[in-house]
Protein backbone atom coordinates (compact mmCIF):
# COMPACT_ATOMS: atom_id res chain seq x y z
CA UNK A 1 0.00 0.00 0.00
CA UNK A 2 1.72 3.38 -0.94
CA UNK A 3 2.91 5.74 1.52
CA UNK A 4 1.30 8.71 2.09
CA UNK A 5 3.59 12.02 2.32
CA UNK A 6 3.21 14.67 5.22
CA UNK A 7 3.90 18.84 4.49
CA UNK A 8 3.24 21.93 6.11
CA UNK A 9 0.95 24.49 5.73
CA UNK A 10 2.25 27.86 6.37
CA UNK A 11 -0.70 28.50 8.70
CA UNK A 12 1.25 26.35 11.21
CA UNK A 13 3.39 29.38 11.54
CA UNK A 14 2.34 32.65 9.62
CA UNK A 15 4.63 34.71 11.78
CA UNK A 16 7.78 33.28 11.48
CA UNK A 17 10.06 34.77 9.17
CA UNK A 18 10.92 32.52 6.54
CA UNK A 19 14.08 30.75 7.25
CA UNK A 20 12.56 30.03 10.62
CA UNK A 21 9.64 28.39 9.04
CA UNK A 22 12.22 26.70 6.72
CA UNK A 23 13.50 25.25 10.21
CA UNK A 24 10.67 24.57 11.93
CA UNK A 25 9.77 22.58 8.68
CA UNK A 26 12.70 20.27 8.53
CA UNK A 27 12.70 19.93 12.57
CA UNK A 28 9.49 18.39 11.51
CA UNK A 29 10.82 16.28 9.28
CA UNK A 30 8.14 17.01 6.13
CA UNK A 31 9.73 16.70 2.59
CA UNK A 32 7.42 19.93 1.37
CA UNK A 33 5.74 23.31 2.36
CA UNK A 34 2.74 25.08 1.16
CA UNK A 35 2.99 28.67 0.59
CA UNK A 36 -0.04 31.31 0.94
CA UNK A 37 -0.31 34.42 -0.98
CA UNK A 38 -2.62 35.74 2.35
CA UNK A 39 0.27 36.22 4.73
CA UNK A 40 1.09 39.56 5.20
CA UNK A 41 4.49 40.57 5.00
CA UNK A 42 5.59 37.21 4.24
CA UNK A 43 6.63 35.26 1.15
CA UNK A 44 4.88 35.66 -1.70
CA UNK A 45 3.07 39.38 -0.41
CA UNK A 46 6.57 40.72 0.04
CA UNK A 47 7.20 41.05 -3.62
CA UNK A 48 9.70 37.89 -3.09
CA UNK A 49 10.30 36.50 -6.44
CA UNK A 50 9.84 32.72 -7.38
CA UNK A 51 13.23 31.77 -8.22
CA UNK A 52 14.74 33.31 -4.62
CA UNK A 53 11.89 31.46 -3.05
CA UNK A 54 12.26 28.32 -5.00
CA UNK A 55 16.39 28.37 -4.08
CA UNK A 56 15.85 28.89 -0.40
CA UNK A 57 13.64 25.99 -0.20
CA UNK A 58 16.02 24.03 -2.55
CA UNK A 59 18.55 24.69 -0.28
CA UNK A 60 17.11 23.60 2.78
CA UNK A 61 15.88 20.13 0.66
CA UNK A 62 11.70 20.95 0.60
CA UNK A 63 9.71 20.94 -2.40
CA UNK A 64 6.28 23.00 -2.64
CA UNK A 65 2.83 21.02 -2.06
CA UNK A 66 0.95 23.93 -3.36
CA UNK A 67 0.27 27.70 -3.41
CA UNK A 68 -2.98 28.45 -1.51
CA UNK A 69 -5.06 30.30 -2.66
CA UNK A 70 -6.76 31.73 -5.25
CA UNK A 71 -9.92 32.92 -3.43
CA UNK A 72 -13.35 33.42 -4.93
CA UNK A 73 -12.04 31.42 -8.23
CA UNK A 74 -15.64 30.43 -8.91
CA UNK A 75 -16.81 34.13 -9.41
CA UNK A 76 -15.25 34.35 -12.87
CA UNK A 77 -14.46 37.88 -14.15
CA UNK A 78 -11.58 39.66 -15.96
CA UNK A 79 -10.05 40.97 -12.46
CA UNK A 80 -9.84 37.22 -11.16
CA UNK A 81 -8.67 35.87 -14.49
CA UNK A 82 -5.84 38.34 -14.21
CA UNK A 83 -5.14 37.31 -10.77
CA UNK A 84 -5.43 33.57 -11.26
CA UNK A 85 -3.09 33.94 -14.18
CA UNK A 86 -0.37 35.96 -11.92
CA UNK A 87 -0.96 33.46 -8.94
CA UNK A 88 -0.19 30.48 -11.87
CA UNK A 89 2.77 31.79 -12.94
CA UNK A 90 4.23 32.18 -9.74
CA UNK A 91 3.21 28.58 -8.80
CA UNK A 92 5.14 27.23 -11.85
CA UNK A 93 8.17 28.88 -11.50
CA UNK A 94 7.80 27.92 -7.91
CA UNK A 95 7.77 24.47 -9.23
CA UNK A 96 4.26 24.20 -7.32
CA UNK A 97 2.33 21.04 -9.19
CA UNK A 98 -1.01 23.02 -8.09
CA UNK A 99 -2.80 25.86 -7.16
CA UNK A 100 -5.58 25.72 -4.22
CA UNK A 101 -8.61 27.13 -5.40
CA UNK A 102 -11.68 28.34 -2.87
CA UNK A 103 -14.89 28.99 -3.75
CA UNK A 104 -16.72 32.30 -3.02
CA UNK A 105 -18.02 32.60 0.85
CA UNK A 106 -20.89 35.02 1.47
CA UNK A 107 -24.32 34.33 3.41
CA UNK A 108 -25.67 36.92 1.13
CA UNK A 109 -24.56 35.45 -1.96
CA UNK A 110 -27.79 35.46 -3.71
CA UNK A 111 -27.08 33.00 -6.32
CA UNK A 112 -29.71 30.52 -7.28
CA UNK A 113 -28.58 26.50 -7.67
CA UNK A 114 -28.80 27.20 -11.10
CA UNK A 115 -25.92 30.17 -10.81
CA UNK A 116 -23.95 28.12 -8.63
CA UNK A 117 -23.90 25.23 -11.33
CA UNK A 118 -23.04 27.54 -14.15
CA UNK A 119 -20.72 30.15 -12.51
CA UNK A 120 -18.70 27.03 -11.23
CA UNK A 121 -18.09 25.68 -14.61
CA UNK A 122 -17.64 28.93 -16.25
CA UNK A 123 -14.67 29.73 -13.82
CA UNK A 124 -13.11 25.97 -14.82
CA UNK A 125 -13.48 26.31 -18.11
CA UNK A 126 -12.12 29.71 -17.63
CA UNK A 127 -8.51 28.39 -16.13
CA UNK A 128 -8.42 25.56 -17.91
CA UNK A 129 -6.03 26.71 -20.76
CA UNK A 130 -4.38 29.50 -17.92
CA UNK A 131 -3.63 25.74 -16.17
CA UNK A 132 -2.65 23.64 -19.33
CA UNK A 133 -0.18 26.35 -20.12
CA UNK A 134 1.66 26.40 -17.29
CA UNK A 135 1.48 22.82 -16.41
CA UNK A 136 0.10 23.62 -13.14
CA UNK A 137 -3.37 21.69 -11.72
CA UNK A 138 -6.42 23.31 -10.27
CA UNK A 139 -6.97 21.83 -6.57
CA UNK A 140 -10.56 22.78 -6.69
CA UNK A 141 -11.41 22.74 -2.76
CA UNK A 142 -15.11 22.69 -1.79
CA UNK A 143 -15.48 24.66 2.12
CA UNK A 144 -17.77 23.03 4.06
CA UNK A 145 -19.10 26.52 6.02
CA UNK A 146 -22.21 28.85 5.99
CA UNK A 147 -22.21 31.09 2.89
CA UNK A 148 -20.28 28.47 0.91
CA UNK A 149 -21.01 28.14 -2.94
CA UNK A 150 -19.12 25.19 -3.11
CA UNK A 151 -19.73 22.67 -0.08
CA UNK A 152 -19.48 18.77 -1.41
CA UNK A 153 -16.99 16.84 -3.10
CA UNK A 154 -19.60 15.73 -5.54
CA UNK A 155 -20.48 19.10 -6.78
CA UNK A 156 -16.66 19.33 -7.48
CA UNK A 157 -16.66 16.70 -9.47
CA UNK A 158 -19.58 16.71 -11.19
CA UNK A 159 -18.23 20.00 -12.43
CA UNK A 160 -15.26 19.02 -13.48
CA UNK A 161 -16.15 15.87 -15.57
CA UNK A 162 -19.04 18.15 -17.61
CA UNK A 163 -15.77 20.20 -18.81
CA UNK A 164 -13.87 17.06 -19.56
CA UNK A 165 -10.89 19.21 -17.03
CA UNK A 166 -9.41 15.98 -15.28
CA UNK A 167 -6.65 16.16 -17.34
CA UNK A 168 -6.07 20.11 -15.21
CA UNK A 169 -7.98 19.84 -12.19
CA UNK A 170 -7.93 17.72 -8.75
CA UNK A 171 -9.47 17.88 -5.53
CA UNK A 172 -8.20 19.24 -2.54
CA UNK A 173 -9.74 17.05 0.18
CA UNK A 174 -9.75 19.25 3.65
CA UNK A 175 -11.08 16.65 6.25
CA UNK A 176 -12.37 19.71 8.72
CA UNK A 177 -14.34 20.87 5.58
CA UNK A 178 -15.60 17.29 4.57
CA UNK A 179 -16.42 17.20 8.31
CA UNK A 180 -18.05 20.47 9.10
CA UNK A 181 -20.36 20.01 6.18
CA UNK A 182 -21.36 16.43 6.86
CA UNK A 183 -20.34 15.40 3.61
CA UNK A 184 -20.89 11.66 2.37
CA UNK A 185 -19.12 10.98 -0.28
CA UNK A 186 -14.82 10.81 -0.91
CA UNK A 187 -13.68 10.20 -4.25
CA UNK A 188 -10.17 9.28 -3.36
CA UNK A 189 -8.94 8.75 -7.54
CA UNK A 190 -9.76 12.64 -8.05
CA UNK A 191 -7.41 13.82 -4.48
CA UNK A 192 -4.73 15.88 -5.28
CA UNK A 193 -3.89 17.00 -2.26
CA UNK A 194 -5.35 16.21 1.17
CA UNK A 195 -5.52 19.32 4.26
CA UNK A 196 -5.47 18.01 7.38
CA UNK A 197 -6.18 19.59 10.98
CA UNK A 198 -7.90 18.74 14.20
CA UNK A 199 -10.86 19.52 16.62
CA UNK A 200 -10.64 18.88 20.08
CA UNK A 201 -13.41 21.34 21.44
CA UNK A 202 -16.95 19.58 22.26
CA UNK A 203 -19.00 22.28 23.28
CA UNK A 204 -19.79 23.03 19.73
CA UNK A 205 -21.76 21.29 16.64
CA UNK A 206 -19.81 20.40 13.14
CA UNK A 207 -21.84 23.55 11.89
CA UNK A 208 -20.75 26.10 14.29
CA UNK A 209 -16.86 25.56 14.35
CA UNK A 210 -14.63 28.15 12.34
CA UNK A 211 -10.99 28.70 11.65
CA UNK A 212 -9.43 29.03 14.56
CA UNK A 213 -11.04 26.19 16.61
CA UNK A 214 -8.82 23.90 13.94
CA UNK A 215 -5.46 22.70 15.38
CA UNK A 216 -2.95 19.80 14.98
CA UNK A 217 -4.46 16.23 15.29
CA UNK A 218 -4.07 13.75 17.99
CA UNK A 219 -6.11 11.50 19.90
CA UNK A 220 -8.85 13.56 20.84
CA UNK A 221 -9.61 14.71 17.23
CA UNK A 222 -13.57 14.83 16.22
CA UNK A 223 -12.95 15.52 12.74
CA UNK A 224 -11.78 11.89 12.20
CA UNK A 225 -8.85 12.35 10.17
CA UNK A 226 -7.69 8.46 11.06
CA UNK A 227 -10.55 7.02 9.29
CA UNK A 228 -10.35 9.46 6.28
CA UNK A 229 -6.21 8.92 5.97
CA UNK A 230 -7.14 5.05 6.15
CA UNK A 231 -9.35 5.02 3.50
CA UNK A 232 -7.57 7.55 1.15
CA UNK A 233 -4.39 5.68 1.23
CA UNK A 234 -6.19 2.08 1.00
CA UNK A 235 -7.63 3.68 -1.87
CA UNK A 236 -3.71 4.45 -3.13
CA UNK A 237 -3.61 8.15 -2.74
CA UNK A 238 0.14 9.59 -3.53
CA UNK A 239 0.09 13.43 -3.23
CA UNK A 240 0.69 15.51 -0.02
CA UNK A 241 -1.24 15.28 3.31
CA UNK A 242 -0.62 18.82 4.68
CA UNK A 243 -1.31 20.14 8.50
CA UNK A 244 -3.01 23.22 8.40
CA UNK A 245 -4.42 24.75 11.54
CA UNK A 246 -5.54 27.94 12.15
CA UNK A 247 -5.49 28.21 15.79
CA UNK A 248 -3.69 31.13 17.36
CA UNK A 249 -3.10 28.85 20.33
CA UNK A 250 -1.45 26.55 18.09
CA UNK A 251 0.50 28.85 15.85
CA UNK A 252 1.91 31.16 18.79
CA UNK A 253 2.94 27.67 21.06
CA UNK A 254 6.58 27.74 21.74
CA UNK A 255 6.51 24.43 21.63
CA UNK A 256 5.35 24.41 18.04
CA UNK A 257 8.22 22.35 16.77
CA UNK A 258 7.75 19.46 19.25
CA UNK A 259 3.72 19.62 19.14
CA UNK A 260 4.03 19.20 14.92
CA UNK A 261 6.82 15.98 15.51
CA UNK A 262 4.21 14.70 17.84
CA UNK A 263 1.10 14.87 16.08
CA UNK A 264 2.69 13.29 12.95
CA UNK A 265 4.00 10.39 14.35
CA UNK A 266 0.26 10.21 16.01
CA UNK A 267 -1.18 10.14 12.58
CA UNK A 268 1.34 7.91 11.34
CA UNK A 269 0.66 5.45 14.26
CA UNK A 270 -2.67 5.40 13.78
CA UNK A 271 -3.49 5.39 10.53
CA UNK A 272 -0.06 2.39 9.92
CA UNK A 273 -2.13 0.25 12.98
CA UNK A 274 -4.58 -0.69 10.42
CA UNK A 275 -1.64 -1.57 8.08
CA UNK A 276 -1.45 1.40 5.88
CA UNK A 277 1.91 2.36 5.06
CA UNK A 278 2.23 5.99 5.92
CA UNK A 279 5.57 7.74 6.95
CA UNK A 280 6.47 11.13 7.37
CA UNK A 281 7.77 13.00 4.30
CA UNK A 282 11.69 12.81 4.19
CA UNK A 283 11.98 9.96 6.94
């Protein structure tokens, strides 16, 4: 059964300069990083340019797992085709195989199902050439919270296969999304890239957790990232399974380092009892 590769989020640390992140990355022994075009002050926002990126993390031995995010991707007009073609570029001379993609979140969205069905493949079709030419894939990521045009896997992939776009798009499977939502269905041969992070609050319902209530995983996690790991890699998934909490808690411990080493070799543990064969990127 094929391994299944851990990275890093930058969320795990958005205030770190980078060569600290770098560190705290390879303390943690992941083979890649993601990098977020929402941190301000930080990579990517700072005007840093792909190649210097690309050579630090070169030098340190990490390879990208994604750049994250362009936002609103399935409201399609000429200002986010210019930005999705920018955020493309970058990702390819990052070396990035793909490019997280998140749907438009607003309770006052207005749009009827049928808008929501046409805008999404209007925006695929859209960066499907933008994609092709750069080599780069489209992790489409469905958000499981209120105001979300794009909650289910299914959706996703309905969408996707009405274009014909497999050959430019993936999923990005977020198990706190596929959680929150109460989603049903996994389609494990359309993951490109898996997000991983834990709940251990139980005062609150699926529905009413956010952001910041998401943190590393370990025993106590409701989410139930064991069972979804199991089943993606029995299922033979081979891209990245990236931490990505959001918890200030989390992100300010100055234990950081040790808490990330921990929680992987939790996963890894757990999801390898059931004889999966998972290790941690670069071990």
């Amino acid at each position: 059964m094929p391994s299944l590769t851990f990275a890093m989020n930058r969320t795990c640390a958005p205030h770190l300069p980078l060569g600290e992140f770098i560190a705290l990355a390879r303390g943690a022994a992941v083979s890649a990083v993601e990098i977020r075009n929402d941190v301000a002050g930080q990579e990517f926002m700072d005007g840093t340019p792909a190649a210097d990126l690309r050579r630090r993390l070169d030098d340190a031995g990490l390879k990208v797992a994604s750049v994250n995010a362009l936002q609103r991707f399935n409201d399609w007009t000429s200002e986010r085709e210019a930005e999705a073609r920018a955020l493309i570029a970058y990702a390819a001379k990052l070396g990035a195989p793909g490019l997280v993609m998140c749907p438009v979140i607003d309770e006052a969205h207005g749009w009827l199902e049928a808008e929501l069905e046409r805008n999404l493949r209007d925006a695929l079709r859209g960066l499907r050439p933008i994609l092709a030419d750069q080599g780069v894939t489209g992790y489409v990521e469905p958000l499981g919270m209120r105001g979300s045009t794009l909650m289910r896997q299914a959706k996703a992939v309905e969408a996707v296969a009405d274009i014909d776009g497999w050959d430019n798009f993936a999923l990005c499977y977020d198990t706190f999304q596929y959680f929150r939502c109460g989603d049903d269905r996994t389609v494990p041969q359309h993951v490109g890239l898996v997000h991983v992070s834990g709940i251990s609050r139980s005062d609150l319902t699926p529905g009413e957790l956010s952001e910041p209530d998401r943190e590393l995983v370990f025993v106590d996690d409701r989410v139930g990232n064991v069972v979804q790991l199991r089943a993606l890699a029995s299922a033979g998934f081979k891209g990245y399974v990236s931490m990505e909490p959001f918890s200030p808690r989390i992100q300010q411990d100055p234990s950081l380092g040790t808490r990330l080493q921990a929680s992987f070799a939790y996963l890894n543990a757990a999801v390898g009892a059931e004889g999966t064969s998972m290790q941690r990127a670069g071990a």
